[in-house]
N, C-alpha and C. Protein backbone atom coordinates (compact mmCIF):
# COMPACT_ATOMS: atom_id res chain seq x y z
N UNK A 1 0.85 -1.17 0.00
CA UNK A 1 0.00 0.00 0.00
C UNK A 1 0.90 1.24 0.00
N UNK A 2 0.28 2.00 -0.90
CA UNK A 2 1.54 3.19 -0.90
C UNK A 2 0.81 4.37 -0.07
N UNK A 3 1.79 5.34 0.47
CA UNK A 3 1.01 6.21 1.00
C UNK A 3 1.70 7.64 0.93
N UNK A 4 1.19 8.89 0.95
CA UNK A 4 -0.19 8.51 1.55
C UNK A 4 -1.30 8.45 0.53
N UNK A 5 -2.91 8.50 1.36
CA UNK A 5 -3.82 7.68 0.31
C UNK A 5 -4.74 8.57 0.23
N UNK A 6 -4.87 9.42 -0.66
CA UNK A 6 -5.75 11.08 -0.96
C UNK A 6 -7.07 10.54 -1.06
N UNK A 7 -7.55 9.39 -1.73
CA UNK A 7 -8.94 9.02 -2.58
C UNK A 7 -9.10 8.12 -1.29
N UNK A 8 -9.95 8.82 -0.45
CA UNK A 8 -10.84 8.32 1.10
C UNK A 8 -12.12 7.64 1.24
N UNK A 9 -12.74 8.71 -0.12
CA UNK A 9 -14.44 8.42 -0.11
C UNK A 9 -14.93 7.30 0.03
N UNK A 10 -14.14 6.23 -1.31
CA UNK A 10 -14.59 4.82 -0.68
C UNK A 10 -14.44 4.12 0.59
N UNK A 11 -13.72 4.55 1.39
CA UNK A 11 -13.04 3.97 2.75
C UNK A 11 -14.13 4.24 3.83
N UNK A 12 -15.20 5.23 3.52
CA UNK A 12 -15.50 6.04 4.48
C UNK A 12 -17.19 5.88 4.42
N UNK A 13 -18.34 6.15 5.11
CA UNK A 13 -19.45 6.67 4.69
C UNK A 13 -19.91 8.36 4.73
N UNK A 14 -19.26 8.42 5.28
CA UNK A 14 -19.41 10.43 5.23
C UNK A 14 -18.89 10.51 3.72
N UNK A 15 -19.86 11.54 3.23
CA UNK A 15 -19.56 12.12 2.02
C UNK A 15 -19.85 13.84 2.33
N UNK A 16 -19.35 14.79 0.70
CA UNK A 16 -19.16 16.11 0.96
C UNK A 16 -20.42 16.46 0.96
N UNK A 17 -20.35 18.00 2.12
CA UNK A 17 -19.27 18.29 2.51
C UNK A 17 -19.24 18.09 4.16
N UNK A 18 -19.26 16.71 4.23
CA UNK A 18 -19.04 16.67 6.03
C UNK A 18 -17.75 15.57 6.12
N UNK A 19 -16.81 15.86 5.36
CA UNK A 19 -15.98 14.81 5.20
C UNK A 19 -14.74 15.34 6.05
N UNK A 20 -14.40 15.10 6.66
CA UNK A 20 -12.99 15.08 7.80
C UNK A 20 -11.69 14.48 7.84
N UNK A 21 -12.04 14.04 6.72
CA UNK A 21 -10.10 13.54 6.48
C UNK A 21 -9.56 13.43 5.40
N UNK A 22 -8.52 14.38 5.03
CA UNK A 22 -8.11 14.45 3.64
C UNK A 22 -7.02 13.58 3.53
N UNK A 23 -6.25 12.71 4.31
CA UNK A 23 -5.75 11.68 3.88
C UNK A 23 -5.12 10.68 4.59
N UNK A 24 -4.78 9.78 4.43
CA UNK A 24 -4.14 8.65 5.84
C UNK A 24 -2.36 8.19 5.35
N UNK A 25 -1.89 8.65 6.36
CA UNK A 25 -0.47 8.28 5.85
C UNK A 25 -0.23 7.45 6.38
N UNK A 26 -0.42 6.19 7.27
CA UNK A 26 0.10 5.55 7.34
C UNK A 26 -1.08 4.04 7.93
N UNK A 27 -0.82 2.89 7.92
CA UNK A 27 -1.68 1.93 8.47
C UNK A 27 -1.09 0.53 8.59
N UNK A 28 -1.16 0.43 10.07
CA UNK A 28 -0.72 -1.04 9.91
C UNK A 28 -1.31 -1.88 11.13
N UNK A 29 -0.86 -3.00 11.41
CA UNK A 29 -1.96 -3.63 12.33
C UNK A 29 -2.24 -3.12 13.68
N UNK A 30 -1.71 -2.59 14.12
CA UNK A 30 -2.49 -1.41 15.56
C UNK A 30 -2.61 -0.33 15.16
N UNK A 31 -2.24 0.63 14.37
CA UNK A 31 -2.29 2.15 14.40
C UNK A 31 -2.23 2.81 12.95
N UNK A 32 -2.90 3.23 13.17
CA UNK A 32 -3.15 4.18 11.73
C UNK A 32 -3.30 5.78 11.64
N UNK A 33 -2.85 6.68 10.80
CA UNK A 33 -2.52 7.67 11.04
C UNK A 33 -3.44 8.33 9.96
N UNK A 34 -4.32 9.12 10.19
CA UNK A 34 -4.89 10.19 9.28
C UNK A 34 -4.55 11.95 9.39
N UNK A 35 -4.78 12.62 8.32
CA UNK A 35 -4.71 14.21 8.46
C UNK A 35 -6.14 14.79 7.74
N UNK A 36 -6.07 16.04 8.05
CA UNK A 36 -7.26 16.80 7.77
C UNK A 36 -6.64 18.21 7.81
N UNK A 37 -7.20 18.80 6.51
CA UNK A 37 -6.48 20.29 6.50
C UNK A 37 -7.72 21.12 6.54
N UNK A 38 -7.83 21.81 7.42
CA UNK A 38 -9.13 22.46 7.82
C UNK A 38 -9.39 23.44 6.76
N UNK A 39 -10.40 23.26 5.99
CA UNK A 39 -11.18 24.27 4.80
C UNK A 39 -11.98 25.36 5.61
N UNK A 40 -11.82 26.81 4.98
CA UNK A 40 -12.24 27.73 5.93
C UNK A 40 -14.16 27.53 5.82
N UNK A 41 -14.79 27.33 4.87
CA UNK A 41 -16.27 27.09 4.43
C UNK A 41 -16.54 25.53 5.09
N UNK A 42 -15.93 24.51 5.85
CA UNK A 42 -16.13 24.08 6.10
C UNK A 42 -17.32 23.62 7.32
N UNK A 43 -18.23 22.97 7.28
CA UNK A 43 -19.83 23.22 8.34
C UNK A 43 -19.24 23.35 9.44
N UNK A 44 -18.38 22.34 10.13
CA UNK A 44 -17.85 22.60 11.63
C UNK A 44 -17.24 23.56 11.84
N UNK A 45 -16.60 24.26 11.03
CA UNK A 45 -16.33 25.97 11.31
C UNK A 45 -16.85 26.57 11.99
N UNK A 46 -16.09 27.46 12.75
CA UNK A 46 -16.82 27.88 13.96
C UNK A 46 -15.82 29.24 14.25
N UNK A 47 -16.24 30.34 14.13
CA UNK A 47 -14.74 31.25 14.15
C UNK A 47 -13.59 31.45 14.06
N UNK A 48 -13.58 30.81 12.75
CA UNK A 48 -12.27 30.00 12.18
C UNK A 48 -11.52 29.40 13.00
N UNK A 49 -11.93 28.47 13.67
CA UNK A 49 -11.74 27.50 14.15
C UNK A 49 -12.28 26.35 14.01
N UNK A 50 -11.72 25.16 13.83
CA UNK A 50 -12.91 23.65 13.61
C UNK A 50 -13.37 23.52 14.96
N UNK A 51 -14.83 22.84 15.14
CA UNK A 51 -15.39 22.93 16.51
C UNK A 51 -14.81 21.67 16.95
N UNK A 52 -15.58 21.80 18.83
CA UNK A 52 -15.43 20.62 19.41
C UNK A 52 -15.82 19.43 18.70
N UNK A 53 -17.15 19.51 18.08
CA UNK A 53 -17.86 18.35 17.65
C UNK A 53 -16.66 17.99 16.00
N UNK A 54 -16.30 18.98 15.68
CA UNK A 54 -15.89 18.63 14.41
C UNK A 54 -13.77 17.96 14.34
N UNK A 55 -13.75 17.89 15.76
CA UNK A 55 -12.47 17.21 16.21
C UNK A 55 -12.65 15.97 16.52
N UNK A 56 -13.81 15.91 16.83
CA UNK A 56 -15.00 14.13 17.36
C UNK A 56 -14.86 13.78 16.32
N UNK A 57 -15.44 14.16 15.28
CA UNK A 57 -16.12 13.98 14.22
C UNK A 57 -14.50 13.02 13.42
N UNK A 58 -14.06 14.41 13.47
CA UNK A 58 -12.20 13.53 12.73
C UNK A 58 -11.58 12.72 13.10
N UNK A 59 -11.72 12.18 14.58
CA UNK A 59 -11.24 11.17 15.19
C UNK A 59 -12.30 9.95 14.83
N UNK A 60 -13.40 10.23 14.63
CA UNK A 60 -14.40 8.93 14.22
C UNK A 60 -13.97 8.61 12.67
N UNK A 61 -13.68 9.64 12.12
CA UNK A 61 -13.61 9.02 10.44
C UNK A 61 -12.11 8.32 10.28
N UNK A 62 -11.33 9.35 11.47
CA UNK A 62 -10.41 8.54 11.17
C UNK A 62 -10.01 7.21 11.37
N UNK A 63 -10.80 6.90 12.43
CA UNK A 63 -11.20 4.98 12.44
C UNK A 63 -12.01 4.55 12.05
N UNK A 64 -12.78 4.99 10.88
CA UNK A 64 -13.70 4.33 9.78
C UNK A 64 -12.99 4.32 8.38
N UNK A 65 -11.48 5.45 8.61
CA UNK A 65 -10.25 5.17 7.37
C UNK A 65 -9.81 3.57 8.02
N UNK A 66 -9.66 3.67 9.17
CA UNK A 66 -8.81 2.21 9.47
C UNK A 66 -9.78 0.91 9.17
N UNK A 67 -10.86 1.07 9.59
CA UNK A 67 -11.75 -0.41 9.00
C UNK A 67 -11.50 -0.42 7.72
N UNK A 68 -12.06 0.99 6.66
CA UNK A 68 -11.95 0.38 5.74
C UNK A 68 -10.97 -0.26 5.19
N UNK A 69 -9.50 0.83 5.48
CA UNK A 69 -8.21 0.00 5.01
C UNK A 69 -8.25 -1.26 5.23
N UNK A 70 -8.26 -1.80 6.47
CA UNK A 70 -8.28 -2.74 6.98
C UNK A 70 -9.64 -3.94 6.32
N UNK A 71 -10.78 -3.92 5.66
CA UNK A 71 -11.85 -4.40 4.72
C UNK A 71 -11.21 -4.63 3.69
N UNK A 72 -9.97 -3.52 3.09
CA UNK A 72 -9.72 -3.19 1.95
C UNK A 72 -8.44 -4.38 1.91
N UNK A 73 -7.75 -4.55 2.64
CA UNK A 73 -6.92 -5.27 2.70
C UNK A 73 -6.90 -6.95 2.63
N UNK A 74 -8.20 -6.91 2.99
CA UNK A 74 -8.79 -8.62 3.11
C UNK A 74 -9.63 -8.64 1.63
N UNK A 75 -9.55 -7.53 0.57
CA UNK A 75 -10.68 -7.62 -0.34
C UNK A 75 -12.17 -8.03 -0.15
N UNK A 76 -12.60 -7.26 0.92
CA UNK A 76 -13.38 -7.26 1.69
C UNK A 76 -13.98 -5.77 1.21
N UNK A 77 -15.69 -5.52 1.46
CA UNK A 77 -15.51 -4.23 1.04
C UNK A 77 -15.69 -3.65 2.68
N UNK A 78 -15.11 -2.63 3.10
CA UNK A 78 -15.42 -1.43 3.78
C UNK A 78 -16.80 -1.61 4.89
N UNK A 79 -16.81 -1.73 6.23
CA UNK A 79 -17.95 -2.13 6.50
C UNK A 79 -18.44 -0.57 7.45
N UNK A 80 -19.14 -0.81 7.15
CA UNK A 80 -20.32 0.50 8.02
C UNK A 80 -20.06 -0.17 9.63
N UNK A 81 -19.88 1.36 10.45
CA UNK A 81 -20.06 1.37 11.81
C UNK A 81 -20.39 2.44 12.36
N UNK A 82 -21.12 2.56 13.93
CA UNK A 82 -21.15 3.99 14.72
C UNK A 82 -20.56 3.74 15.70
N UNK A 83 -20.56 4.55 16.44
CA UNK A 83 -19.81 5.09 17.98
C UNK A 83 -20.74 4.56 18.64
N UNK A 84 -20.20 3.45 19.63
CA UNK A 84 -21.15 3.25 20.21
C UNK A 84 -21.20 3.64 21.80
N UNK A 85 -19.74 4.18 21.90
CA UNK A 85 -19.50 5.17 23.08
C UNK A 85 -17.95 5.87 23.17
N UNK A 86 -18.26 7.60 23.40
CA UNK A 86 -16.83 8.05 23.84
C UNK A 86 -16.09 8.43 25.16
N UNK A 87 -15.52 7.96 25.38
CA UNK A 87 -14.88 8.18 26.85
C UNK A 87 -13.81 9.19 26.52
N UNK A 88 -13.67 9.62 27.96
CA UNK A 88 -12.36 10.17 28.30
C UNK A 88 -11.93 11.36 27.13
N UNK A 89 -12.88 12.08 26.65
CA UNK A 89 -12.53 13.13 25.26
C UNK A 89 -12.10 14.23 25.90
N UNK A 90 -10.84 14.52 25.39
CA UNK A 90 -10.52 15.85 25.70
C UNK A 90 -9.83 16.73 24.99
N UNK A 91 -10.44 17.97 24.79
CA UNK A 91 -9.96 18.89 23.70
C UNK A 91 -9.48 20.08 24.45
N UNK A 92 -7.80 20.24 23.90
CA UNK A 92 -7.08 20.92 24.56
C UNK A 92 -7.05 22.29 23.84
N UNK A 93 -7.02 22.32 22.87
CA UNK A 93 -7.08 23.72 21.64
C UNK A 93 -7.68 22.87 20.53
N UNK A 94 -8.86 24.19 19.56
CA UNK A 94 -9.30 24.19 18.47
C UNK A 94 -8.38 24.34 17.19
N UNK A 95 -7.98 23.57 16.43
CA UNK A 95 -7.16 24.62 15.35
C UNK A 95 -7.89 25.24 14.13
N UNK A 96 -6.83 26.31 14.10
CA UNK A 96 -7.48 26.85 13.05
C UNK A 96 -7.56 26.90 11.73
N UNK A 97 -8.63 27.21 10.63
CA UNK A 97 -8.51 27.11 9.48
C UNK A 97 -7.13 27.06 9.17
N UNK A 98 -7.41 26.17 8.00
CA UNK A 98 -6.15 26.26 6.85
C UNK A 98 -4.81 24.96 7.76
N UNK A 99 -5.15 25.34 9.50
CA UNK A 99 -4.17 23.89 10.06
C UNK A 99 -3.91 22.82 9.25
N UNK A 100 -3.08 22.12 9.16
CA UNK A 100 -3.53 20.51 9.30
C UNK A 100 -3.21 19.96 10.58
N UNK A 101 -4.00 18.85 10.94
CA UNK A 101 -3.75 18.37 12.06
C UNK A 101 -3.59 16.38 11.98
N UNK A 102 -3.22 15.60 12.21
CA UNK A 102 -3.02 14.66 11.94
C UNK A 102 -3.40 13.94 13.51
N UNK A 103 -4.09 12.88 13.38
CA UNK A 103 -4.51 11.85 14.14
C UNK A 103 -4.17 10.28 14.18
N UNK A 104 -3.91 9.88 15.56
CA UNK A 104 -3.37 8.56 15.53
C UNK A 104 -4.52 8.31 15.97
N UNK A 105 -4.99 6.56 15.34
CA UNK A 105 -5.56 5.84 16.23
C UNK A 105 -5.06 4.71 16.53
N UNK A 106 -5.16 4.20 17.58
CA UNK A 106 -4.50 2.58 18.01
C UNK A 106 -5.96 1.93 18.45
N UNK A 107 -5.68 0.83 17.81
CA UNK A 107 -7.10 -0.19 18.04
C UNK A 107 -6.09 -1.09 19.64
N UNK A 108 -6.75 -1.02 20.42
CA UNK A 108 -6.25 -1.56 21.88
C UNK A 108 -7.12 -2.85 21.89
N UNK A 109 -8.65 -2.94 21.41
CA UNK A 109 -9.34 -4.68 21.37
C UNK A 109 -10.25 -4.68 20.44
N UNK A 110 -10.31 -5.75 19.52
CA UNK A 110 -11.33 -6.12 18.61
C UNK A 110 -11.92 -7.67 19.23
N UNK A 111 -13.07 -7.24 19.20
CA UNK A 111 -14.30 -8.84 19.71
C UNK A 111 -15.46 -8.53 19.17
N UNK A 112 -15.60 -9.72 18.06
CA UNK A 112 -16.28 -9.67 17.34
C UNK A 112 -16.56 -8.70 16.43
N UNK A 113 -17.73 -8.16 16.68
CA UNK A 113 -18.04 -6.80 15.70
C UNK A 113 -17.47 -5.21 16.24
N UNK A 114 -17.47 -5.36 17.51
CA UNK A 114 -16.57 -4.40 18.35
C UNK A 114 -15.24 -3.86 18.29
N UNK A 115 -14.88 -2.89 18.08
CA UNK A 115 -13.51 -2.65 18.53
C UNK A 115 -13.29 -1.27 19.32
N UNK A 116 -12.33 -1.60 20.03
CA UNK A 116 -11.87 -0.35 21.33
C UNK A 116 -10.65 0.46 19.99
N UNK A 117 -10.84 1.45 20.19
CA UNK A 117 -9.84 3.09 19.88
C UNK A 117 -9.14 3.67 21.13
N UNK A 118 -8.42 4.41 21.05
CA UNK A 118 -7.75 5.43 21.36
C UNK A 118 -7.02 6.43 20.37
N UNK A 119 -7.53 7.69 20.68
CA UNK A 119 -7.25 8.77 19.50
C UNK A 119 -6.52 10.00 20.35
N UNK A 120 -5.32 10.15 19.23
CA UNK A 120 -4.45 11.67 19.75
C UNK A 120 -4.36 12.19 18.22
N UNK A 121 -5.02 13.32 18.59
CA UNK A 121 -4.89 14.09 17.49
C UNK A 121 -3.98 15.43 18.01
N UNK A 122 -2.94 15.83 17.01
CA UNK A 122 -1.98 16.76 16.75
C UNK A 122 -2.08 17.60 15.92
N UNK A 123 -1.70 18.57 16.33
CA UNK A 123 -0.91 20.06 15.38
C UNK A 123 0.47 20.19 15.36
N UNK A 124 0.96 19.93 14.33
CA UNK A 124 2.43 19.51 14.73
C UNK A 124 2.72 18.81 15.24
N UNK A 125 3.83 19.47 16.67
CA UNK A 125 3.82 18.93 17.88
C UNK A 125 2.98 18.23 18.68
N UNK A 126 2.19 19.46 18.68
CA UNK A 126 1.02 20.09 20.05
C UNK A 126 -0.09 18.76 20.14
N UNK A 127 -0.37 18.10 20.94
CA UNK A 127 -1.81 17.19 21.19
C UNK A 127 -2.77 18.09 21.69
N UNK A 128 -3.18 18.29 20.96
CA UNK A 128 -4.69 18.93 20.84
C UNK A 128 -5.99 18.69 20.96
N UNK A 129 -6.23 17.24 20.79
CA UNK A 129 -7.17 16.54 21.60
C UNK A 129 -7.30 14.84 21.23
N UNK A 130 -7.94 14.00 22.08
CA UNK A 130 -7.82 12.61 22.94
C UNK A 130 -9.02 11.77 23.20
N UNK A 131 -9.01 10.85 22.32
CA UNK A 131 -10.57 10.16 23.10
C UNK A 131 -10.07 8.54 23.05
N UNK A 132 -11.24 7.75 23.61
CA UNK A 132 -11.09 6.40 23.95
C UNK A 132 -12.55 6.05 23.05
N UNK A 133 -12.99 5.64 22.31
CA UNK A 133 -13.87 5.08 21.46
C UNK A 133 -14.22 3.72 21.63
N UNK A 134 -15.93 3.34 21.73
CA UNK A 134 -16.04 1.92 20.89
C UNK A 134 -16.80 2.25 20.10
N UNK A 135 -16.66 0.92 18.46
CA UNK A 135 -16.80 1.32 17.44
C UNK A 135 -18.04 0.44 17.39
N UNK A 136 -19.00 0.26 17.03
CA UNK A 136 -19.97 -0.89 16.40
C UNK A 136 -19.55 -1.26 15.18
N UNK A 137 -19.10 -2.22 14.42
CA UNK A 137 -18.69 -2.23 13.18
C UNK A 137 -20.58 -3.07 12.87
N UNK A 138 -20.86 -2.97 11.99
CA UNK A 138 -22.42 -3.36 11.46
C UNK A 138 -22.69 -4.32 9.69
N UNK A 139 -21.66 -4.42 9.33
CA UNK A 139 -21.29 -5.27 8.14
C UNK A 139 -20.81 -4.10 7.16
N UNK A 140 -20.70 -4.41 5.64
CA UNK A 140 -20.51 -3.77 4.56
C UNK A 140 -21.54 -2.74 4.02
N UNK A 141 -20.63 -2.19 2.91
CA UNK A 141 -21.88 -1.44 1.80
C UNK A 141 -21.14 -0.32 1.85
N UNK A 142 -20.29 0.62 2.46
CA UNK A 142 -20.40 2.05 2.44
C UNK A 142 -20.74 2.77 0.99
């Protein structure tokens, strides 16, 4: 798999314009890495800033980039999931338009249709915000 991987849409079920991740650089069997370069017209915009909800929002797609990779890899297609709970979220600074910010996720347990997350999303350096996720995975189709 080469990376990084610009063409998301299929990976994902969010389509434009509520889409949150412009690309994943990296993926492998615990952790996968996505970015998002904040568009100023973007809906979660919020005084040029991306909102709280729209830092949630990027940390969820960015582990619906990792299923699918991960679907994609078994030639499998891409399976649909929701949140089926977030713990422990914490948002330290908003960034602002035009940022990019890049997000790790590490899958910590998969059972069955379930899997546990943990998400650090960055500006640069800076960790900027943190959650603990479970995912419902619900079969294919996106």
């Amino acid at each position: 798999m080469n990376f990084p991987i610009t063409e998301i849409q299929h990976l994902i079920p969010q389509k434009d314009p509520f889409v949150l991740v412009s690309s994943c650089i990296s993926h492998d069997e615990s952790d996968t890495v996505a970015t998002f370069i904040i568009p100023a017209n973007h809906v979660l915009v919020e005084d040029n800033r991306l909102s709280p909800y729209g830092l949630i929002e990027h940390m969820a797609q960015s582990a619906a980039i990792r299923s699918g990779l991960a679907a994609q890899m078994k030639n499998e297609p891409p399976p649909i999931g929701f949140i089926g709970t977030i713990n422990d979220a914490i948002i330290h600074h908003l960034p602002p338009v035009g940022a990019e910010i890049h997000t790790t996720v590490h899958q910590t347990t998969a059972l069955l249709n379930i899997i546990v997350i943990e998400t650090q999303c960055f500006m640069s350096d800076t960790l900027i915000a943190q959650s603990k996720m479970k995912i419902v995975l619900m079969g294919d189709q996106v």
